[in-house]
PDB file of N, CA and C in Angstrom:
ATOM      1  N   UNK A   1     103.397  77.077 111.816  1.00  0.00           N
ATOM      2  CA  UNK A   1     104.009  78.210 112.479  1.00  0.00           C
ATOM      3  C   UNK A   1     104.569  79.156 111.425  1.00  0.00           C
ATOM      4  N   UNK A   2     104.670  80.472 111.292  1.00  0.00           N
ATOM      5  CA  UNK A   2     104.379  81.289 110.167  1.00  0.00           C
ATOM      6  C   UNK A   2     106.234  81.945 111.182  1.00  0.00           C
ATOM      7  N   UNK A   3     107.040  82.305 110.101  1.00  0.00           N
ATOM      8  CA  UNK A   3     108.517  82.733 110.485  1.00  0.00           C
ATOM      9  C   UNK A   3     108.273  84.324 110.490  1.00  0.00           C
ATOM     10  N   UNK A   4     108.324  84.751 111.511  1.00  0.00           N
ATOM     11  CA  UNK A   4     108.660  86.227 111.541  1.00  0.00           C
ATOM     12  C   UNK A   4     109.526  86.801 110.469  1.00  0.00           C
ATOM     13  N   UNK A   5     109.349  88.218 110.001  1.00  0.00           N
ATOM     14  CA  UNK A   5     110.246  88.448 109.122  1.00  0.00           C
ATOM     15  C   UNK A   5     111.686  89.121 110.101  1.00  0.00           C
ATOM     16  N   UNK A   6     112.515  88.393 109.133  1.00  0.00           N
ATOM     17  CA  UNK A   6     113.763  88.889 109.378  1.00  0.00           C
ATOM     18  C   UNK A   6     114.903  89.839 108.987  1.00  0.00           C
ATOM     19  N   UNK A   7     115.197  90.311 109.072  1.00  0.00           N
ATOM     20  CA  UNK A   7     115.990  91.004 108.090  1.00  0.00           C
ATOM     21  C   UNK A   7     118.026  90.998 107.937  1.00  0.00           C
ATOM     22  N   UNK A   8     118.672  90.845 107.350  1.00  0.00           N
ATOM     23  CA  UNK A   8     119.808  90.495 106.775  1.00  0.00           C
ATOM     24  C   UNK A   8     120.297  91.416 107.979  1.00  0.00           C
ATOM     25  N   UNK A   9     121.178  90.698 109.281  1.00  0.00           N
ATOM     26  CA  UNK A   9     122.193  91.365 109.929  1.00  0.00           C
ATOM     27  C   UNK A   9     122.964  92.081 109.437  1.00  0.00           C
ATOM     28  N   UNK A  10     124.409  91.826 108.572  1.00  0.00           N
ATOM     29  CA  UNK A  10     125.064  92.811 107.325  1.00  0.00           C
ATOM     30  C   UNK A  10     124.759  93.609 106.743  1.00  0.00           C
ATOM     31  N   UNK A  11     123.504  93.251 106.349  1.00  0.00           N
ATOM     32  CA  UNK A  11     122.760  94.450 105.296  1.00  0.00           C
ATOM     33  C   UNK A  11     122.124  95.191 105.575  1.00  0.00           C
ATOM     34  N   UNK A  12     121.545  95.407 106.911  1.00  0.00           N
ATOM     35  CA  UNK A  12     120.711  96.174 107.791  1.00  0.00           C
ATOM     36  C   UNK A  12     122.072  97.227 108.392  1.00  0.00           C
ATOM     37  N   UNK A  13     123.043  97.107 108.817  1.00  0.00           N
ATOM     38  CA  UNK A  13     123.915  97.699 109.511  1.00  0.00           C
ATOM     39  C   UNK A  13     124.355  98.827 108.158  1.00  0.00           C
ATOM     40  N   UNK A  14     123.977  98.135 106.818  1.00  0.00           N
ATOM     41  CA  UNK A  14     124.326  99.267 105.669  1.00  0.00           C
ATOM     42  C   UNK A  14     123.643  99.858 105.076  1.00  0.00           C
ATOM     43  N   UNK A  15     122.368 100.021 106.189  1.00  0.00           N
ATOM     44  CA  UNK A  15     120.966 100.815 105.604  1.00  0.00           C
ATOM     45  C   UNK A  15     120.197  99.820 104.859  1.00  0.00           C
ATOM     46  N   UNK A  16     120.374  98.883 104.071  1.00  0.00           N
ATOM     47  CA  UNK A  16     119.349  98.060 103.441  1.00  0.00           C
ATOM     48  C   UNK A  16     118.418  97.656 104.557  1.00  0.00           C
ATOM     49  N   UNK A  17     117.356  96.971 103.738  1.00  0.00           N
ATOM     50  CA  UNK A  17     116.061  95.928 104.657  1.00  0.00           C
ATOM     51  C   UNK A  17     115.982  95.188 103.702  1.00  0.00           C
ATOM     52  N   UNK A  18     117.051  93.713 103.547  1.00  0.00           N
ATOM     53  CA  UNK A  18     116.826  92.702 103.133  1.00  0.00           C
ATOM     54  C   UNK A  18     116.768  91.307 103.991  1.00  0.00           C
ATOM     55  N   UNK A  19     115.142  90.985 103.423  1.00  0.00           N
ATOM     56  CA  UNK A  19     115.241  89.549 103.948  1.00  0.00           C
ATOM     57  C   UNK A  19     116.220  88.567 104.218  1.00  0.00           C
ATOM     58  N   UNK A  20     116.376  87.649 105.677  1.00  0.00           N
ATOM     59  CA  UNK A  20     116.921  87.172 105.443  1.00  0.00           C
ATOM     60  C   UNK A  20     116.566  85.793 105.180  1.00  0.00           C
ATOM     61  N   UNK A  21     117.458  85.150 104.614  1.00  0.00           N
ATOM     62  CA  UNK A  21     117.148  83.778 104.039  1.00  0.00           C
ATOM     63  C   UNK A  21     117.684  82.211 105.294  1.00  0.00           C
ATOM     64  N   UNK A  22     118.814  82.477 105.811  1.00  0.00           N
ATOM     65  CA  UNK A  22     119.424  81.542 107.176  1.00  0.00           C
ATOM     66  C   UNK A  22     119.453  82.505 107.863  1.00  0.00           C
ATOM     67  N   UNK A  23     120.227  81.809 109.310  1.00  0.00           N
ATOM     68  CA  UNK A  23     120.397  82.226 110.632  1.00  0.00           C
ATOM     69  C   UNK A  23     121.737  81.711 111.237  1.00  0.00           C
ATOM     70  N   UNK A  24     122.584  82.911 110.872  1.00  0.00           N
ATOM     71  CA  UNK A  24     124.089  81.854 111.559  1.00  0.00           C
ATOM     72  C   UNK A  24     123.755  81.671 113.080  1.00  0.00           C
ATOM     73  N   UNK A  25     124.062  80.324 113.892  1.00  0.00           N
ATOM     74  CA  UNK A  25     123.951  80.390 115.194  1.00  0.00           C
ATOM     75  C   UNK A  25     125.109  81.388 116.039  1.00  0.00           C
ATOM     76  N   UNK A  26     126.357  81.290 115.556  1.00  0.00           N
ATOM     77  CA  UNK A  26     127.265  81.893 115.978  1.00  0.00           C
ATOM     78  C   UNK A  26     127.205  83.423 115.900  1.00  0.00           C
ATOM     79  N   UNK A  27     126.762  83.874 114.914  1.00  0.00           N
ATOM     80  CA  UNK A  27     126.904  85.090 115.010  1.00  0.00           C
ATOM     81  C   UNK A  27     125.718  85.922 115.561  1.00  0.00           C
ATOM     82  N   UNK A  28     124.635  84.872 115.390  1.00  0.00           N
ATOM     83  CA  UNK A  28     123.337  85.395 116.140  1.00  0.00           C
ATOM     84  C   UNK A  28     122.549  86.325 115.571  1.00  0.00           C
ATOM     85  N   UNK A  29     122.733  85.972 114.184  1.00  0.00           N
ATOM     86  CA  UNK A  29     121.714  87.006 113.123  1.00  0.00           C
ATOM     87  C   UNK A  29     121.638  86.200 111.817  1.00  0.00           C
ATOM     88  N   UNK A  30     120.289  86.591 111.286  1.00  0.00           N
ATOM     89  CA  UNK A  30     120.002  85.946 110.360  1.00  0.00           C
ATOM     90  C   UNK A  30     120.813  86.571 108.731  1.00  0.00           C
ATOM     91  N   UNK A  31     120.930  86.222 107.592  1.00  0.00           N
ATOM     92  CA  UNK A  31     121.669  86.510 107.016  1.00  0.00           C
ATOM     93  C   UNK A  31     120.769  86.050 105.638  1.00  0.00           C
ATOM     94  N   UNK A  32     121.063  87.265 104.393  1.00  0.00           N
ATOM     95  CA  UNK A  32     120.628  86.719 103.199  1.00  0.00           C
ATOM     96  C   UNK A  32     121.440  86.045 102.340  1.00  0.00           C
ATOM     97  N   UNK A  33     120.678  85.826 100.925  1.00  0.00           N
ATOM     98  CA  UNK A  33     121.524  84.752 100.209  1.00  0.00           C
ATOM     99  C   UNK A  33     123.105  85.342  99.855  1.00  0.00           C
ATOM    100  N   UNK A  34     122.652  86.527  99.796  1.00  0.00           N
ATOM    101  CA  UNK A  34     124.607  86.875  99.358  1.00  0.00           C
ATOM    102  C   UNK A  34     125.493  86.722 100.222  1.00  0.00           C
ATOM    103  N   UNK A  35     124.926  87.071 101.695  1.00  0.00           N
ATOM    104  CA  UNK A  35     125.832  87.544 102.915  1.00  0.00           C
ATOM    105  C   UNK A  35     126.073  86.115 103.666  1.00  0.00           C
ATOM    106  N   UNK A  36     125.128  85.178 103.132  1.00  0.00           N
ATOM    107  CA  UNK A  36     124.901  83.632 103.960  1.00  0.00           C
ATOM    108  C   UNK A  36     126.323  83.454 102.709  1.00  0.00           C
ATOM    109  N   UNK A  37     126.510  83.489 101.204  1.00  0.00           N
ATOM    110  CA  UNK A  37     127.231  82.778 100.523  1.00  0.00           C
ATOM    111  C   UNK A  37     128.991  83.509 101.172  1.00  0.00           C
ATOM    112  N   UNK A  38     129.036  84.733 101.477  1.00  0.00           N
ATOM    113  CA  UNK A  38     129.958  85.314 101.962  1.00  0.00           C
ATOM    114  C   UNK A  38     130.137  85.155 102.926  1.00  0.00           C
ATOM    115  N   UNK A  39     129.790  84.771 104.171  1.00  0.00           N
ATOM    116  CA  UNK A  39     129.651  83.974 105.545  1.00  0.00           C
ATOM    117  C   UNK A  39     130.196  82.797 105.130  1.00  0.00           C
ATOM    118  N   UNK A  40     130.302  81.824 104.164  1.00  0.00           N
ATOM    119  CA  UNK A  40     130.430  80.657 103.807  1.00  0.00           C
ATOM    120  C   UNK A  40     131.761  80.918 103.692  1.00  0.00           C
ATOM    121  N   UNK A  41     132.855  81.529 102.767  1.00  0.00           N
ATOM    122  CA  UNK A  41     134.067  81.551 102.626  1.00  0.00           C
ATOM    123  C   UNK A  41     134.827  82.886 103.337  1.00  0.00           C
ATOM    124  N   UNK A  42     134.326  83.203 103.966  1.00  0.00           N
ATOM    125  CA  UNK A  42     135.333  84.378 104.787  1.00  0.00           C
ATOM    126  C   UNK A  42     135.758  83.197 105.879  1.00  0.00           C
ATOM    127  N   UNK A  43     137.417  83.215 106.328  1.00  0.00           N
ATOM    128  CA  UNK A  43     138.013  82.589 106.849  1.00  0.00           C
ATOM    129  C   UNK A  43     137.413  82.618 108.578  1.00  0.00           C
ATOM    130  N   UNK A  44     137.261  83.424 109.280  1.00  0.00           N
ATOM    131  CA  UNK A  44     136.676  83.360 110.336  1.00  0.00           C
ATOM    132  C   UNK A  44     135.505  82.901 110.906  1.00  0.00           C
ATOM    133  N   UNK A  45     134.470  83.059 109.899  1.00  0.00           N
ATOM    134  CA  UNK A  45     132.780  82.556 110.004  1.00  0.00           C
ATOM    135  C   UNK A  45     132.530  81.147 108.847  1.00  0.00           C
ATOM    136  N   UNK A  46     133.490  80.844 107.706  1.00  0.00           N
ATOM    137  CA  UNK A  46     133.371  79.599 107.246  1.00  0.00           C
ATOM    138  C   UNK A  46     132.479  78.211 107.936  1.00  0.00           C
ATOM    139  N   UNK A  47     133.087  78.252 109.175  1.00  0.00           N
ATOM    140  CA  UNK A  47     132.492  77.105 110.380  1.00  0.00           C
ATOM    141  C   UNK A  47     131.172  77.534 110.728  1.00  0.00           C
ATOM    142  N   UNK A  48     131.007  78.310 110.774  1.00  0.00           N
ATOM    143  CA  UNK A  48     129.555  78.480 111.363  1.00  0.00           C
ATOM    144  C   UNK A  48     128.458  77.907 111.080  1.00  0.00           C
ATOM    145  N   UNK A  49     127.983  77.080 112.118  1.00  0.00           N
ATOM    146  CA  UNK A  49     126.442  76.615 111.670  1.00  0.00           C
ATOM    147  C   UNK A  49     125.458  77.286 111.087  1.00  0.00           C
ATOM    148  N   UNK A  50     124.818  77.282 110.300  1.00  0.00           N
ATOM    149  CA  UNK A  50     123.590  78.073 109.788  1.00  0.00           C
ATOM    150  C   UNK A  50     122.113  77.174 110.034  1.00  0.00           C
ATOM    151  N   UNK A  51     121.327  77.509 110.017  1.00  0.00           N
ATOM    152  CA  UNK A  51     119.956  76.881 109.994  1.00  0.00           C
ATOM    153  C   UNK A  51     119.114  77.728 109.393  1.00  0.00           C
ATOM    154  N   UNK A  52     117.749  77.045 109.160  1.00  0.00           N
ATOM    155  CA  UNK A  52     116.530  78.108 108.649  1.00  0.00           C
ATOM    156  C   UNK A  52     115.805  78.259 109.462  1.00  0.00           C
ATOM    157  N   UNK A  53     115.577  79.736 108.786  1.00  0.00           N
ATOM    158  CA  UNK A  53     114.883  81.111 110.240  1.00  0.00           C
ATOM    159  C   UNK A  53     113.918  80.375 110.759  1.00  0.00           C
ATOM    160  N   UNK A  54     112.844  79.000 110.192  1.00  0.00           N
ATOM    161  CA  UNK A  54     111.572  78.483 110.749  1.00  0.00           C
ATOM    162  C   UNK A  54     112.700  77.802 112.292  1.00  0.00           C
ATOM    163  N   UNK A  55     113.656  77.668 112.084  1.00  0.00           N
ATOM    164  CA  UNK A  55     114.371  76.638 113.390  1.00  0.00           C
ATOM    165  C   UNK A  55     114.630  77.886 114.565  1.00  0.00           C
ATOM    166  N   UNK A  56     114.868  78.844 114.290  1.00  0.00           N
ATOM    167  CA  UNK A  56     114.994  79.587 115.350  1.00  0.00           C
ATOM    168  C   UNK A  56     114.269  80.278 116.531  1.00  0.00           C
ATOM    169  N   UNK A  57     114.510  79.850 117.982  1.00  0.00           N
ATOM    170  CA  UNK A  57     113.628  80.492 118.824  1.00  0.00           C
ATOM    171  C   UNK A  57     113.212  81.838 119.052  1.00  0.00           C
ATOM    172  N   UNK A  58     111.982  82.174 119.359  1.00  0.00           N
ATOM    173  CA  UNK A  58     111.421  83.340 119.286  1.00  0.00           C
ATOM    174  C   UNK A  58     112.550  84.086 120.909  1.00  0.00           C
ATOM    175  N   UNK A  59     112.705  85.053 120.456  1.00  0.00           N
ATOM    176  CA  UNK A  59     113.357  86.222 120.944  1.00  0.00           C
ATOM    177  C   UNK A  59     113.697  86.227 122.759  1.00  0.00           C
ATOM    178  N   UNK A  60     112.238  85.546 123.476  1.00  0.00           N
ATOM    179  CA  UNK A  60     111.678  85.729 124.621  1.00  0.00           C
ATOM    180  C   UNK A  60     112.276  84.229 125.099  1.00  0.00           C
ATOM    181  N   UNK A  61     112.242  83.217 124.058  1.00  0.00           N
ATOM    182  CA  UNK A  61     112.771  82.037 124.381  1.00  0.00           C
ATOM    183  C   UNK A  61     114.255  81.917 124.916  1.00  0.00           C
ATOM    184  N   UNK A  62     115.258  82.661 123.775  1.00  0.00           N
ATOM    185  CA  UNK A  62     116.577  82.632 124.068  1.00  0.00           C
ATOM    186  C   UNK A  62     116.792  83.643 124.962  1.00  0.00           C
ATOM    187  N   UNK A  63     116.274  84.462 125.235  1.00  0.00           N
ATOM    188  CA  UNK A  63     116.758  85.336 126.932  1.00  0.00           C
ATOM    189  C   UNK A  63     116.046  84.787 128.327  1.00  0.00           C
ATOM    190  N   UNK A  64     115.540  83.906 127.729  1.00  0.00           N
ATOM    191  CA  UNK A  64     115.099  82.992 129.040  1.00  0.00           C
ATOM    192  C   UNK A  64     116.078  81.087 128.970  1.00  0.00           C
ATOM    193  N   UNK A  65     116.922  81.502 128.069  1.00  0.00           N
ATOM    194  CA  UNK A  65     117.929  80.066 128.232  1.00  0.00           C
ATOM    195  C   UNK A  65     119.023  80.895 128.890  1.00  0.00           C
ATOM    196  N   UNK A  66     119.060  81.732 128.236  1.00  0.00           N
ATOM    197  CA  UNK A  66     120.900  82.807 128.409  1.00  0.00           C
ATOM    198  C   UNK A  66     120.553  83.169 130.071  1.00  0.00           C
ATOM    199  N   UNK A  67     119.292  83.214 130.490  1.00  0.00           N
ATOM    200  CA  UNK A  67     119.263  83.671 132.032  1.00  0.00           C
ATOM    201  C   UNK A  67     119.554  82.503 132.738  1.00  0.00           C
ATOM    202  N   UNK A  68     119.233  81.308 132.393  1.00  0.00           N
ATOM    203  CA  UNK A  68     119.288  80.541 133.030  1.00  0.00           C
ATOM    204  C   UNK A  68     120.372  79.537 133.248  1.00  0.00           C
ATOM    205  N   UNK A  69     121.789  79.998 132.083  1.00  0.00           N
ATOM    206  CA  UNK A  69     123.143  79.591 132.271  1.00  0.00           C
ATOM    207  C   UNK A  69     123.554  80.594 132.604  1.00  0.00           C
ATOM    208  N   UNK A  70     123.344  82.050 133.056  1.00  0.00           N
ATOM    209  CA  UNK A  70     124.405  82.533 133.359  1.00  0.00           C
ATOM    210  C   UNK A  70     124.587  83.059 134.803  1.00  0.00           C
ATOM    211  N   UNK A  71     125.466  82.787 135.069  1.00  0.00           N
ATOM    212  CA  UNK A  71     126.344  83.265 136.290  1.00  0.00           C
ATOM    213  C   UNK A  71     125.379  83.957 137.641  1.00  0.00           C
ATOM    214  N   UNK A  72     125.010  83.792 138.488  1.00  0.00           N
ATOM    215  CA  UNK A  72     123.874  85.144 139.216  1.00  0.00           C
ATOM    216  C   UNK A  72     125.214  86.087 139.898  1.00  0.00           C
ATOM    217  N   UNK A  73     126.148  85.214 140.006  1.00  0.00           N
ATOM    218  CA  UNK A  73     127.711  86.091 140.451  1.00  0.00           C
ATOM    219  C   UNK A  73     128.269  86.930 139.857  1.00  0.00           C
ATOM    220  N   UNK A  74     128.102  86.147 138.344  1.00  0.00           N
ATOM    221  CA  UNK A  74     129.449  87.066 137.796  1.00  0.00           C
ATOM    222  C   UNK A  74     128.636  86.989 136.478  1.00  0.00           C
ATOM    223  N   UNK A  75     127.984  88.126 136.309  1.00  0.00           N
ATOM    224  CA  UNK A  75     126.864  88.160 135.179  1.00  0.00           C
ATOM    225  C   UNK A  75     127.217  87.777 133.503  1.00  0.00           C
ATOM    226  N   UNK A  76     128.439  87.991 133.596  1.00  0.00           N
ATOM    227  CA  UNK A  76     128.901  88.113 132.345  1.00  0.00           C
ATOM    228  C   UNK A  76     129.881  86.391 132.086  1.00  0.00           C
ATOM    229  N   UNK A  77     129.572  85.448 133.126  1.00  0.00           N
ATOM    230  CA  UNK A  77     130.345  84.342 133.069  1.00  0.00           C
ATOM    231  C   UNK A  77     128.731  83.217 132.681  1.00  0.00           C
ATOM    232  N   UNK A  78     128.987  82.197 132.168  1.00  0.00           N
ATOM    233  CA  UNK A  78     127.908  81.149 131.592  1.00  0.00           C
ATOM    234  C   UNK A  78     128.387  80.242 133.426  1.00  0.00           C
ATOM    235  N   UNK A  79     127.093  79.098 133.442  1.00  0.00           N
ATOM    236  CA  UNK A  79     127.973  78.809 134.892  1.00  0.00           C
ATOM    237  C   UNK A  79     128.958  77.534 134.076  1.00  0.00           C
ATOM    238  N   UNK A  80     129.183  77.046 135.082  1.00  0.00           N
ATOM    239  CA  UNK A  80     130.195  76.027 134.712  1.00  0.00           C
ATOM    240  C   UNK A  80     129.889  74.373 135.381  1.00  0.00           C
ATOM    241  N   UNK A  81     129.439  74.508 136.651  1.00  0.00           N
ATOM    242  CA  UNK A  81     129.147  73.550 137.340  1.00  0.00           C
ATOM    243  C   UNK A  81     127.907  73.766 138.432  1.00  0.00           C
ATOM    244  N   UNK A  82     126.975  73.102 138.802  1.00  0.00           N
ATOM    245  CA  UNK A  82     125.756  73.177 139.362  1.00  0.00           C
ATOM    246  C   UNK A  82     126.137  72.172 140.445  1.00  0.00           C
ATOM    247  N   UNK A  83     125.543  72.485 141.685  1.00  0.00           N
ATOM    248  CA  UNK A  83     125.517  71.434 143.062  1.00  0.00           C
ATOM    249  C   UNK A  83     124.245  71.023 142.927  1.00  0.00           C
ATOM    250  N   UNK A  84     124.257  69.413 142.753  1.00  0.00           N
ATOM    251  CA  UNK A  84     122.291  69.326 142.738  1.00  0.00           C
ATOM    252  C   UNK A  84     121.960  68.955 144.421  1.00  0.00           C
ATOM    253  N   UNK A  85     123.256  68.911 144.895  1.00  0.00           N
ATOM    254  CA  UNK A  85     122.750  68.395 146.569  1.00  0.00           C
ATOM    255  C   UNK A  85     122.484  69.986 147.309  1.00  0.00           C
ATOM    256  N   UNK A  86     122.731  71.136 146.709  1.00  0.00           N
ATOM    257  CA  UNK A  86     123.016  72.100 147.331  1.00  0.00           C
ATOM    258  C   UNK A  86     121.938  73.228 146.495  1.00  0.00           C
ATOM    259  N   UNK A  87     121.454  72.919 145.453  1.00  0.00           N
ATOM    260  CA  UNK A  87     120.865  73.697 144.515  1.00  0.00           C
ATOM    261  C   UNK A  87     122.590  75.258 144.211  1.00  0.00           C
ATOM    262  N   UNK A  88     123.254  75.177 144.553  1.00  0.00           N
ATOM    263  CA  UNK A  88     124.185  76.647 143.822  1.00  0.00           C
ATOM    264  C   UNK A  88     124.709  76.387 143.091  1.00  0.00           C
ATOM    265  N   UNK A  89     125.227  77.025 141.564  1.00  0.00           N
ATOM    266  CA  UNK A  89     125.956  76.987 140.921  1.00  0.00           C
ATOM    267  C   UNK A  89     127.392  77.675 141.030  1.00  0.00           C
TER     268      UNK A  89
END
């Protein structure tokens, strides 16, 4: 399976087009080697899982998970609990 190219979330927002090298899960963008090493010690994103871009689902995949936890009520809520005798969440 051949990794789409990606390009550096941070560094794209500052006009660059640099590859990126990981993929923070949390922040939901992939990130290069400087911005992955600066992601690493900035106090807020330190925790963040990272993985490599080959681990990440294609685009069409994750808006078809995010549809399928979230809310049909309250669009902007994930659900919380499912009735399997009732099929509603």
């Amino acid at each position: 399976m051949s990794v789409k190219k990606y390009l550096c979330g941070p560094c794209f927002e500052e006009k660059c087009e640099i590859e990126g090298v990981m993929f923070c899960r949390e922040c939901d963008e992939p990130l290069c080697g400087h911005c992955k090493l600066d992601h690493a010690i900035i106090k807020v994103s330190k925790n963040h899982k990272m993985c490599d871009l080959a681990d990440v689902p294609p685009q069409e995949v994750k808006e078809l998970l995010k549809s399928l936890i979230t809310c049909p009520n309250h669009g902007k809520e994930e659900v919380v609990y499912s009735c399997k005798y009732h099929n509603v969440t």
